[in-house]
N, C-alpha and C. Protein backbone atom coordinates (compact mmCIF):
# COMPACT_ATOMS: atom_id res chain seq x y z
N UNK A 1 23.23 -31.86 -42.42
CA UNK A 1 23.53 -32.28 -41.08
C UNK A 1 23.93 -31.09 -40.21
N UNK A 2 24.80 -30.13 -40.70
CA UNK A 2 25.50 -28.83 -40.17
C UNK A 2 24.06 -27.73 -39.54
N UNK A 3 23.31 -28.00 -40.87
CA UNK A 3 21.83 -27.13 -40.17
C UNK A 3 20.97 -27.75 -38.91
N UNK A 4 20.95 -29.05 -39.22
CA UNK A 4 20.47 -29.55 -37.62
C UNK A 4 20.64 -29.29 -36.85
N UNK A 5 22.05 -29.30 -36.40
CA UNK A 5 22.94 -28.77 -34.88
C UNK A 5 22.89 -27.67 -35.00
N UNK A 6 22.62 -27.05 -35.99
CA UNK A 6 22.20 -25.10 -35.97
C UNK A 6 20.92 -24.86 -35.65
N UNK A 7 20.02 -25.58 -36.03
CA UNK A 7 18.92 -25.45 -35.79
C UNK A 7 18.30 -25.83 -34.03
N UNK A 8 18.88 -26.98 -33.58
CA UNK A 8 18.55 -27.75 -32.32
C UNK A 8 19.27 -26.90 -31.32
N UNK A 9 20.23 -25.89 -31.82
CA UNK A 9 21.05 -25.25 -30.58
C UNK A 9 20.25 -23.74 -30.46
N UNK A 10 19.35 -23.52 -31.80
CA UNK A 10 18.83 -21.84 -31.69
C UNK A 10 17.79 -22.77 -30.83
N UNK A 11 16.68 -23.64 -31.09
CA UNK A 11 15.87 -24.02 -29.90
C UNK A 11 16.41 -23.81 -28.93
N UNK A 12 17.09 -24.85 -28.70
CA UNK A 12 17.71 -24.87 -27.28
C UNK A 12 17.96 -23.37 -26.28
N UNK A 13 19.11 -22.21 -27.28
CA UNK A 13 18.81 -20.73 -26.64
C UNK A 13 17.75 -20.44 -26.56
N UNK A 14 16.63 -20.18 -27.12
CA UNK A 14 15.66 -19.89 -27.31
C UNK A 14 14.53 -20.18 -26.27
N UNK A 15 14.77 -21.11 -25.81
CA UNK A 15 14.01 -22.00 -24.45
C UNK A 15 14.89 -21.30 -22.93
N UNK A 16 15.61 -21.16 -23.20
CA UNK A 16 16.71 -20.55 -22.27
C UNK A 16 16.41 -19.60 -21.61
N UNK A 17 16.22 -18.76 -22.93
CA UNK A 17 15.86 -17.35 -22.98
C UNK A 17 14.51 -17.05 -22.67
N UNK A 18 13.71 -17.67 -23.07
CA UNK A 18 12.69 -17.97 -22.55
C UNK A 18 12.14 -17.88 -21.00
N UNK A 19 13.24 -18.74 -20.53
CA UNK A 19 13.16 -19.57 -19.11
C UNK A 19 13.50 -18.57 -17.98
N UNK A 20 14.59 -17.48 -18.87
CA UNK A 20 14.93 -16.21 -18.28
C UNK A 20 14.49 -15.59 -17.80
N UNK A 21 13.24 -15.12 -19.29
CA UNK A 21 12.66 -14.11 -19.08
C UNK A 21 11.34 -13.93 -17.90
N UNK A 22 10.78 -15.46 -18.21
CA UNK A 22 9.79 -15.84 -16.98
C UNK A 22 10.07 -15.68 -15.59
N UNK A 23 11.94 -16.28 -15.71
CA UNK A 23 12.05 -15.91 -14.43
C UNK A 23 12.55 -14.34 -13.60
N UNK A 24 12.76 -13.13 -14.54
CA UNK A 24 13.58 -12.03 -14.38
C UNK A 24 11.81 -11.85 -13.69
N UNK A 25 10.63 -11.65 -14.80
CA UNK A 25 9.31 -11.29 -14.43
C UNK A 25 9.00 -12.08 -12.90
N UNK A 26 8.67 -13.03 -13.03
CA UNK A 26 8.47 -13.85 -11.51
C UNK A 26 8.87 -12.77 -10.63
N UNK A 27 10.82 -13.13 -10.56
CA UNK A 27 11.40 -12.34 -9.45
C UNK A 27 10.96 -11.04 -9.37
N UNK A 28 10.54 -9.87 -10.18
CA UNK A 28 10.19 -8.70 -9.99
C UNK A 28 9.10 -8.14 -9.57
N UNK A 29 7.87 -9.19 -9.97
CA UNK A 29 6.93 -9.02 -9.23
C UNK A 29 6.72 -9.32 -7.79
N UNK A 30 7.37 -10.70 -7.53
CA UNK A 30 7.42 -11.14 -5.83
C UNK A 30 7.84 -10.19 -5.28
N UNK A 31 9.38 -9.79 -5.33
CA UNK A 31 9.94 -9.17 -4.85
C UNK A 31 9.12 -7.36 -4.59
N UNK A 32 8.39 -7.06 -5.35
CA UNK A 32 7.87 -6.06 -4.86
C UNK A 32 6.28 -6.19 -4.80
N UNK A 33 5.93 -7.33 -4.31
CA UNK A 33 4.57 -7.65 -3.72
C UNK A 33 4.62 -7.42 -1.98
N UNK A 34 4.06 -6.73 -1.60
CA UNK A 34 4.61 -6.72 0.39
C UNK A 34 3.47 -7.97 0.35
N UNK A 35 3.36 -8.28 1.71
CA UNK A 35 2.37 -9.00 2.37
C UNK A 35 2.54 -9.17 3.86
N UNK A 36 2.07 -9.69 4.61
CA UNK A 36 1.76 -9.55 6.14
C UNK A 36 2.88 -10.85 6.29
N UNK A 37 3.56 -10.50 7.18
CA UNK A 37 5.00 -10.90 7.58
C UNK A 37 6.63 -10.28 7.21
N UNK A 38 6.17 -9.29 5.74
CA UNK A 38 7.15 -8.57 5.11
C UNK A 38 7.68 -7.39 5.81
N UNK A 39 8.71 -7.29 5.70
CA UNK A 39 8.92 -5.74 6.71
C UNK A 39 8.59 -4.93 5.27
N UNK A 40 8.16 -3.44 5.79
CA UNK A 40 7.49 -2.48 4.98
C UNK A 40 8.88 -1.72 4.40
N UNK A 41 8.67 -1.21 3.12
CA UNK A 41 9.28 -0.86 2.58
C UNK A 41 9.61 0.62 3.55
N UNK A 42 10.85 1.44 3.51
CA UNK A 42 10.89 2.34 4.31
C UNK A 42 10.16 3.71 3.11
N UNK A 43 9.58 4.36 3.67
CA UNK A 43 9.29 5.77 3.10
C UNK A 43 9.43 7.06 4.53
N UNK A 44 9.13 8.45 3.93
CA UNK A 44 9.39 9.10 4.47
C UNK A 44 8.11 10.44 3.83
N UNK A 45 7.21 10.55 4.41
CA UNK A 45 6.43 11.77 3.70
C UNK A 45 5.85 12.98 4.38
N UNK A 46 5.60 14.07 3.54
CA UNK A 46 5.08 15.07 4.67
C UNK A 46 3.27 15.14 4.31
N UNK A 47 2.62 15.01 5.43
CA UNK A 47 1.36 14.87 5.22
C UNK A 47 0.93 16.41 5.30
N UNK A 48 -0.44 16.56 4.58
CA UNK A 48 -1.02 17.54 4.56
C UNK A 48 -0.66 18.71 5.85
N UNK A 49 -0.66 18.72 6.45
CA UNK A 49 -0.94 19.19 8.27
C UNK A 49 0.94 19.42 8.20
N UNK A 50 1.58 18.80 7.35
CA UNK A 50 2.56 19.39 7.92
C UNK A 50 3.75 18.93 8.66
N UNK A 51 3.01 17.78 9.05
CA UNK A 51 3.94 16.52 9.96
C UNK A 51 4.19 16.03 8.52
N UNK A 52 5.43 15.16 9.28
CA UNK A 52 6.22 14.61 8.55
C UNK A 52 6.34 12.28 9.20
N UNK A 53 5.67 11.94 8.27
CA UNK A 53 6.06 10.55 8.59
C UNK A 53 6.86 9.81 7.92
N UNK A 54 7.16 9.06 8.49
CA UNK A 54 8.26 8.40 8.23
C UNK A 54 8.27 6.82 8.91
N UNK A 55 8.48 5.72 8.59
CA UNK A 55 8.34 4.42 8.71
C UNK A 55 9.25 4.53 10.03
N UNK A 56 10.44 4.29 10.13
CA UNK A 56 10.93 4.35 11.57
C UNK A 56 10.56 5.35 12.31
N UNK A 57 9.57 6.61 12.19
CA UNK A 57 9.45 7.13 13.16
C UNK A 57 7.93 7.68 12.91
N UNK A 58 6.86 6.56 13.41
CA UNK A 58 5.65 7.46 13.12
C UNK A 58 4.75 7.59 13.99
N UNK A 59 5.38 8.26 15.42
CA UNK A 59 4.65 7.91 16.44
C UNK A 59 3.80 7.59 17.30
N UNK A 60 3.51 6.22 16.52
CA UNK A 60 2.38 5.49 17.28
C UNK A 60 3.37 3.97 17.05
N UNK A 61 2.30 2.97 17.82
CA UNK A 61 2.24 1.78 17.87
C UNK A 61 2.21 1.29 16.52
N UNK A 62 0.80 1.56 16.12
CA UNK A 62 0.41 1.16 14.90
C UNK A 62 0.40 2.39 13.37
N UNK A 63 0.75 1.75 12.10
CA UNK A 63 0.75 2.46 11.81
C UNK A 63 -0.41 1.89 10.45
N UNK A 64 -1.52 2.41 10.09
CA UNK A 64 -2.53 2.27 9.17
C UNK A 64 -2.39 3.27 7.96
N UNK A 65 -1.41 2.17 7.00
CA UNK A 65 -1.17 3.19 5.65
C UNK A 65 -2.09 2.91 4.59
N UNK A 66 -2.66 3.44 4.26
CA UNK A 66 -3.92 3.27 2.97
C UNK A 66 -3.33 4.08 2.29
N UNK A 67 -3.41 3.43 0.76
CA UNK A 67 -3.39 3.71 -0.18
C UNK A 67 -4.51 4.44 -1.10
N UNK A 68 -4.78 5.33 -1.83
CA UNK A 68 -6.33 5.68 -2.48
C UNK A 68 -6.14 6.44 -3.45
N UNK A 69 -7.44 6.66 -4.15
CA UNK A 69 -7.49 7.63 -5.26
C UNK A 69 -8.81 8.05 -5.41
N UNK A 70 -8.74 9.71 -5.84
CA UNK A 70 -10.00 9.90 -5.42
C UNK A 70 -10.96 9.70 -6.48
N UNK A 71 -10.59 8.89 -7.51
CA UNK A 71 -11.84 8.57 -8.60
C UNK A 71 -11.70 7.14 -8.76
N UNK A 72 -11.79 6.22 -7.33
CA UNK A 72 -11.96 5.02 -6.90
C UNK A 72 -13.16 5.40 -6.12
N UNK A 73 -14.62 4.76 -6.68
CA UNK A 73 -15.19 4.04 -5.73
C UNK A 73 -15.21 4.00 -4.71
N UNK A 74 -14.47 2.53 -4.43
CA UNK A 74 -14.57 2.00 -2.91
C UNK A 74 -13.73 2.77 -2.09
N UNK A 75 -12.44 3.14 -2.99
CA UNK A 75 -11.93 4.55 -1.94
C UNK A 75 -12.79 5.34 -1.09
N UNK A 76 -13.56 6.22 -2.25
CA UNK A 76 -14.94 6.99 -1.36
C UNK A 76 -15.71 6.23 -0.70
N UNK A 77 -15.99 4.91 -0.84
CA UNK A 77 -16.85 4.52 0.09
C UNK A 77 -16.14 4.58 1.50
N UNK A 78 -14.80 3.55 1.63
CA UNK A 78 -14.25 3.33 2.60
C UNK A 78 -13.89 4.71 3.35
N UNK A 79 -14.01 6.18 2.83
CA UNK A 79 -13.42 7.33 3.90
C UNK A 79 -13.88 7.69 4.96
N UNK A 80 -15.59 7.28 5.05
CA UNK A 80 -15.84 7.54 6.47
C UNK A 80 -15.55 6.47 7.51
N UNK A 81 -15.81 5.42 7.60
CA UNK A 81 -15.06 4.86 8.19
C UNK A 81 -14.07 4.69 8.90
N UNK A 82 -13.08 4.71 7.49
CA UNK A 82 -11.56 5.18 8.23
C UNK A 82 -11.43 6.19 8.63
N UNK A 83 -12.41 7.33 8.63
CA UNK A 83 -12.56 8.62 9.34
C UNK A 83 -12.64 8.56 10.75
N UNK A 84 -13.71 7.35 11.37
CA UNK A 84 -14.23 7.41 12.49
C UNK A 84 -13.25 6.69 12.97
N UNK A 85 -12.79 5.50 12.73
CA UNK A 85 -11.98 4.93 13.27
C UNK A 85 -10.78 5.66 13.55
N UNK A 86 -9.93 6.33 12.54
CA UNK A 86 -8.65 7.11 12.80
C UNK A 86 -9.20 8.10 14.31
N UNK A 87 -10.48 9.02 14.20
CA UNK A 87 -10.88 9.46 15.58
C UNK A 87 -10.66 9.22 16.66
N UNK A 88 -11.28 7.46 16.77
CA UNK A 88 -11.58 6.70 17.97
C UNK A 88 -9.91 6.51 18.47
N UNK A 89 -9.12 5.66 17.33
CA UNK A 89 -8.02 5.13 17.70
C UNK A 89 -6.63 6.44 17.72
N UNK A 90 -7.11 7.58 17.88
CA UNK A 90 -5.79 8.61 17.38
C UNK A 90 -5.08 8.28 18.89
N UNK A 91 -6.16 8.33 20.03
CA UNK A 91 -5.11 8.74 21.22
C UNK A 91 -4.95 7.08 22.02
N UNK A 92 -4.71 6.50 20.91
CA UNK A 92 -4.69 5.41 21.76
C UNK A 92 -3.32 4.02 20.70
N UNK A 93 -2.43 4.99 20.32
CA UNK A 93 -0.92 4.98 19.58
C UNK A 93 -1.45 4.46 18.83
N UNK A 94 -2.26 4.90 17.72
CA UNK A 94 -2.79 4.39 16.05
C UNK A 94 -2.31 5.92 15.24
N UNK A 95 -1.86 5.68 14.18
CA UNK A 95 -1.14 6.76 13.32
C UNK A 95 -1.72 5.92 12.23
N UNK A 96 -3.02 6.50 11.71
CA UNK A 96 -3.92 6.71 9.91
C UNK A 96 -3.19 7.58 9.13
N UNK A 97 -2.24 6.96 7.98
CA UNK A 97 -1.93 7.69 6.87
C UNK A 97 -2.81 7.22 5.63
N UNK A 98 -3.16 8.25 5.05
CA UNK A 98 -4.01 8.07 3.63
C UNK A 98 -3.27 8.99 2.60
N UNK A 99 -3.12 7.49 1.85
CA UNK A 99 -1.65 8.61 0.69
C UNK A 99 -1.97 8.33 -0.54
N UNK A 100 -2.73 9.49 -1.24
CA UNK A 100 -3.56 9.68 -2.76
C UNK A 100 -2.29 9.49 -3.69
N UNK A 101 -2.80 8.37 -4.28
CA UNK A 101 -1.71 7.74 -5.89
C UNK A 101 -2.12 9.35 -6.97
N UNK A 102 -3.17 10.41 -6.72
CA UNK A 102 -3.73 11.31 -7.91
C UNK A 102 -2.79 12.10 -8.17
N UNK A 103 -2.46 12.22 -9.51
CA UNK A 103 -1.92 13.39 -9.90
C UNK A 103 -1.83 14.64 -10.21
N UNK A 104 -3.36 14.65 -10.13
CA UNK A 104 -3.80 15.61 -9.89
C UNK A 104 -4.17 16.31 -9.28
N UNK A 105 -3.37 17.06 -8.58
CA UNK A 105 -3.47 18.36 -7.53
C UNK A 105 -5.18 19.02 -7.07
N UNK A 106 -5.64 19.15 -8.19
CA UNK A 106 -7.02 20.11 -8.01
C UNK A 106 -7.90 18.87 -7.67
N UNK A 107 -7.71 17.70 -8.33
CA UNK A 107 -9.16 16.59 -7.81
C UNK A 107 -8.50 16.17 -6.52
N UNK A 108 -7.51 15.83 -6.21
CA UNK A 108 -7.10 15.37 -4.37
C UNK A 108 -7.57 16.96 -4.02
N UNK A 109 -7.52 17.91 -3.65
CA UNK A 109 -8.26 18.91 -2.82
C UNK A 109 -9.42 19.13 -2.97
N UNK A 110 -10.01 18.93 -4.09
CA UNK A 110 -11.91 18.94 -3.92
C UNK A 110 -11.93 17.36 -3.07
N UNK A 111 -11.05 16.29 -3.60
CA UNK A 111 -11.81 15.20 -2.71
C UNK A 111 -11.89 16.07 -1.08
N UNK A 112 -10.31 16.63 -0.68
CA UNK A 112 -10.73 16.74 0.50
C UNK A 112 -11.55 17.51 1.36
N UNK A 113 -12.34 18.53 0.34
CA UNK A 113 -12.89 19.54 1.17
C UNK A 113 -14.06 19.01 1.13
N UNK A 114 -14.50 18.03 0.55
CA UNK A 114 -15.90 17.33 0.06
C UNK A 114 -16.21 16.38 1.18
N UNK A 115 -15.06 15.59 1.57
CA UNK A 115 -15.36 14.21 2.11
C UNK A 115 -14.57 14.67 3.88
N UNK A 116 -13.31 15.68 4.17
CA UNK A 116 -13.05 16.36 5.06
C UNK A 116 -12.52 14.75 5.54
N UNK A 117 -11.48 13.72 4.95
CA UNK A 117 -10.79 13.17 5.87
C UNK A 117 -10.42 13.29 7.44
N UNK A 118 -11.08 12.13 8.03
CA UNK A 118 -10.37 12.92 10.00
C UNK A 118 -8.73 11.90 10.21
N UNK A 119 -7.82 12.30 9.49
CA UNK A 119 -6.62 10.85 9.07
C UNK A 119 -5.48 12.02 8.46
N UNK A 120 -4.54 11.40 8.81
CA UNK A 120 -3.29 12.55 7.95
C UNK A 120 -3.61 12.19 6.49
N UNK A 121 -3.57 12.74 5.22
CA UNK A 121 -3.37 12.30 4.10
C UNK A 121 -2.00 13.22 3.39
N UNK A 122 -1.20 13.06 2.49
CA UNK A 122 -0.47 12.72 1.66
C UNK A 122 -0.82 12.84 0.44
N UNK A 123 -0.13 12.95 -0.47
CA UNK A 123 -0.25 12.91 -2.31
C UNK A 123 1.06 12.37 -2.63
N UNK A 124 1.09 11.22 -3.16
CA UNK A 124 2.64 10.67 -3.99
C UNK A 124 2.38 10.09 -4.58
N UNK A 125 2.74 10.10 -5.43
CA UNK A 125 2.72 8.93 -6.74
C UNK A 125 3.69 7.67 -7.07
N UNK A 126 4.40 7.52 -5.92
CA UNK A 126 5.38 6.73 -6.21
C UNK A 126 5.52 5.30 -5.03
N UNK A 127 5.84 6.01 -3.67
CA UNK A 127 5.68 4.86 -2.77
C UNK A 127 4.68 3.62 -2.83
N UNK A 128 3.42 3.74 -3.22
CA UNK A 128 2.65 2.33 -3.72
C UNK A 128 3.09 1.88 -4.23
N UNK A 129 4.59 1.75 -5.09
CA UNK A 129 5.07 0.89 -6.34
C UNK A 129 5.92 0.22 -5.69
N UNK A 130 6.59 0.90 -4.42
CA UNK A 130 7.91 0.04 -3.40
C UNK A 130 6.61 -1.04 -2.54
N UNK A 131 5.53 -1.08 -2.48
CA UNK A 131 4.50 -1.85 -1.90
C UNK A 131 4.02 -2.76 -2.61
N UNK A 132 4.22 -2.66 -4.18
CA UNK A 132 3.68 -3.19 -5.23
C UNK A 132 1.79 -3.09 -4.97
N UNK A 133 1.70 -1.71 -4.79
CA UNK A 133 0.52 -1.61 -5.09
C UNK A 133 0.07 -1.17 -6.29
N UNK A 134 -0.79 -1.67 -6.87
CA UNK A 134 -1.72 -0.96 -8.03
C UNK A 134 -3.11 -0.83 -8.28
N UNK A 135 -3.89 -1.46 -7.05
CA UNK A 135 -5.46 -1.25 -6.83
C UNK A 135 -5.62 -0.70 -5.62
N UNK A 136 -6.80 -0.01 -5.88
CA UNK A 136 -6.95 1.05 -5.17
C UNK A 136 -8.17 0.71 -3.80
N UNK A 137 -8.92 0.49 -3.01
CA UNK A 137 -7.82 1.09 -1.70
C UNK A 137 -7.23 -0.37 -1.26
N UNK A 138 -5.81 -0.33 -1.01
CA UNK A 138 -5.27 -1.21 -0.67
C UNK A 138 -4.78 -0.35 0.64
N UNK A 139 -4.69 -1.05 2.06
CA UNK A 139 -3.95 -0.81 3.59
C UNK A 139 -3.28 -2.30 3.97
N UNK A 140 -2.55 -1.53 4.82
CA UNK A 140 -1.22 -2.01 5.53
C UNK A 140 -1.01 -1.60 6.94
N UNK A 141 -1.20 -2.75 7.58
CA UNK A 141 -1.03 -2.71 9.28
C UNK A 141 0.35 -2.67 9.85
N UNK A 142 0.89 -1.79 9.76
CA UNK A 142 2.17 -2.02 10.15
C UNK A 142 2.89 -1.81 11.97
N UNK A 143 3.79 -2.71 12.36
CA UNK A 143 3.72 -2.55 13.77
C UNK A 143 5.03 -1.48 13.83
N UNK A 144 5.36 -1.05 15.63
CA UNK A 144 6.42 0.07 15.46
C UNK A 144 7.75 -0.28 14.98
N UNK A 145 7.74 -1.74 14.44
CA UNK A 145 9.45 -2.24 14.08
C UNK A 145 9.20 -2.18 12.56
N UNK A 146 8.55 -2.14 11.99
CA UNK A 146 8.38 -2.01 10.84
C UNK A 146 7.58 -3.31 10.20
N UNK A 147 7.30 -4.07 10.47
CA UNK A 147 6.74 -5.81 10.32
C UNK A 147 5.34 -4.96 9.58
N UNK A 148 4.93 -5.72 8.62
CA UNK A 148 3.37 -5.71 8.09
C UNK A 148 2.76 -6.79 8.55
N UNK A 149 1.54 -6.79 9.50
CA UNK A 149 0.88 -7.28 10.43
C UNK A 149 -0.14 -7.66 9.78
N UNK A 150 -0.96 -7.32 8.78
CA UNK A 150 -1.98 -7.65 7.96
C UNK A 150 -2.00 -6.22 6.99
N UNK A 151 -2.40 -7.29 5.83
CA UNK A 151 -2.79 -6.25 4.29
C UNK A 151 -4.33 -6.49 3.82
N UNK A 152 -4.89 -5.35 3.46
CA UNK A 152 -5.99 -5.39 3.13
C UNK A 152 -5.72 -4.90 1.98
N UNK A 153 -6.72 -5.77 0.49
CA UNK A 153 -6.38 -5.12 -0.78
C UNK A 153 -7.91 -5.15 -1.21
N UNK A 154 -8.67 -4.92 -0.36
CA UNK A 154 -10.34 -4.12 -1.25
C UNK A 154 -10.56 -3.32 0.31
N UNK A 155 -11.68 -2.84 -0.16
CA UNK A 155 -12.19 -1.91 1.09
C UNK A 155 -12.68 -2.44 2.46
N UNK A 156 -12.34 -1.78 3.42
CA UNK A 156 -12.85 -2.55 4.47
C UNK A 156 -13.73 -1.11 4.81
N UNK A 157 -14.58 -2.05 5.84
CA UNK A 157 -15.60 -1.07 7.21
C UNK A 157 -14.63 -1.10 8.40
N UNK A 158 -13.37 0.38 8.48
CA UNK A 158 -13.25 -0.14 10.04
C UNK A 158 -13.48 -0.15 10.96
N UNK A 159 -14.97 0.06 11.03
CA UNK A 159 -15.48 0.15 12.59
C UNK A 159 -16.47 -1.23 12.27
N UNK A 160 -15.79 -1.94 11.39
CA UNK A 160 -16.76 -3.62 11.35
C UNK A 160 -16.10 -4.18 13.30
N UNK A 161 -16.92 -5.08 14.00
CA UNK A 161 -16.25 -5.48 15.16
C UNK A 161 -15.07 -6.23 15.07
N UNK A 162 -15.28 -7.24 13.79
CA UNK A 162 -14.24 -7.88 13.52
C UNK A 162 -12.71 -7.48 13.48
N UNK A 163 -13.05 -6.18 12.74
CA UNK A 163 -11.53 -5.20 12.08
C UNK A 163 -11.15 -4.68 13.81
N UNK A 164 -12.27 -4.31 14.50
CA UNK A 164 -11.69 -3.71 15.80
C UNK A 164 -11.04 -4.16 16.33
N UNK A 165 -11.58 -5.45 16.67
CA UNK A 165 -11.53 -6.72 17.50
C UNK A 165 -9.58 -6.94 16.93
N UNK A 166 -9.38 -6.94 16.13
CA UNK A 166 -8.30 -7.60 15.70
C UNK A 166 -7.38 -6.30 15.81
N UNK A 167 -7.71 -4.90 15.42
CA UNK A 167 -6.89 -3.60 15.86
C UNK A 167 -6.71 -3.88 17.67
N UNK A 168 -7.56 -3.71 18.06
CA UNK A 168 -7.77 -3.79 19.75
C UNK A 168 -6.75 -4.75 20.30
N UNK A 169 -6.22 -5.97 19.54
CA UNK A 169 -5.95 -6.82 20.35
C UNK A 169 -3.89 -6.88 20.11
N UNK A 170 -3.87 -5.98 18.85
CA UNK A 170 -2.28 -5.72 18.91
C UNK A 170 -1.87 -4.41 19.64
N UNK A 171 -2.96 -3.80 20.29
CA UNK A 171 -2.13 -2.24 21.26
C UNK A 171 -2.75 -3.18 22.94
């Protein structure tokens, strides 16, 4: 009889613990998933060129943070694009950051002398994780209060009309 109630009470922890653990995971992933309504995690980086951005201060309106790597694919696909677009929209308060997850020093500088980004880019390995990013190219529309306005998590065309159409209509 003594083993029963020993036995029915290790279930019982056991389910508990269980119930825990599902929920410690749940909470850790939500919590560092952004999405469009989330205010953006704050960072602070110095881009290639020298400037220095920073979430409260990146002087523009908008701020277009892409995420990439340069032995992604659709990364390379998506760079001209966001090339032309960062162009079109520079003088018109749009701030393009492109911030390489690579760790490797020598492949982020052949990407750039190859593909000649027209966009600030960056190298960190860490800020995509306060975004809960982990696929590659993932962007983030962020407005000047810090609000994420829309997330894109595969590649876009941004000179599609659609993507314009919808940039155009928050400046």
């Amino acid at each position: 009889m003594q083993s029963v109630k020993i036995d029915r009470y290790l279930r019982v922890a056991m389910l508990a613990l269980a119930v825990l653990l599902v929920y410690v995971i749940y909470g850790a992933i939500h919590q560092r998933v952004i999405a469009a309504g989330d205010t953006a995690p704050d960072f602070s980086i110095t881009a290639d060129t020298g400037r220095t951005v920073s979430l409260p201060n990146f002087g523009g309106k908008l701020l277009v943070l892409n995420f990439w790597a340069t032995w992604c694919p659709p990364c390379v696909e998506e760079t001209p694009s966001l090339s032309q677009f960062a162009a079109e929209y520079a003088n018109r308060g749009v701030v393009v950051l492109g911030v390489s997850v690579d760790r490797n020093a020598g492949a982020y500088q052949a990407f750039l002398r190859k593909y000649h980004p027209a966009f600030l880019t960056a190298r960190n390995s860490t800020i995509h994780e306060d975004y809960g990013t982990f696929m590659y190219p993932e962007t983030y529309i962020i407005d000047a209060s810090g609000k994420v306005l829309r997330k894109f998590a595969e590649p876009v065309n941004w000179m599609n009309p659609d993507i314009t159409q919808y940039l155009n209509s928050l400046l």
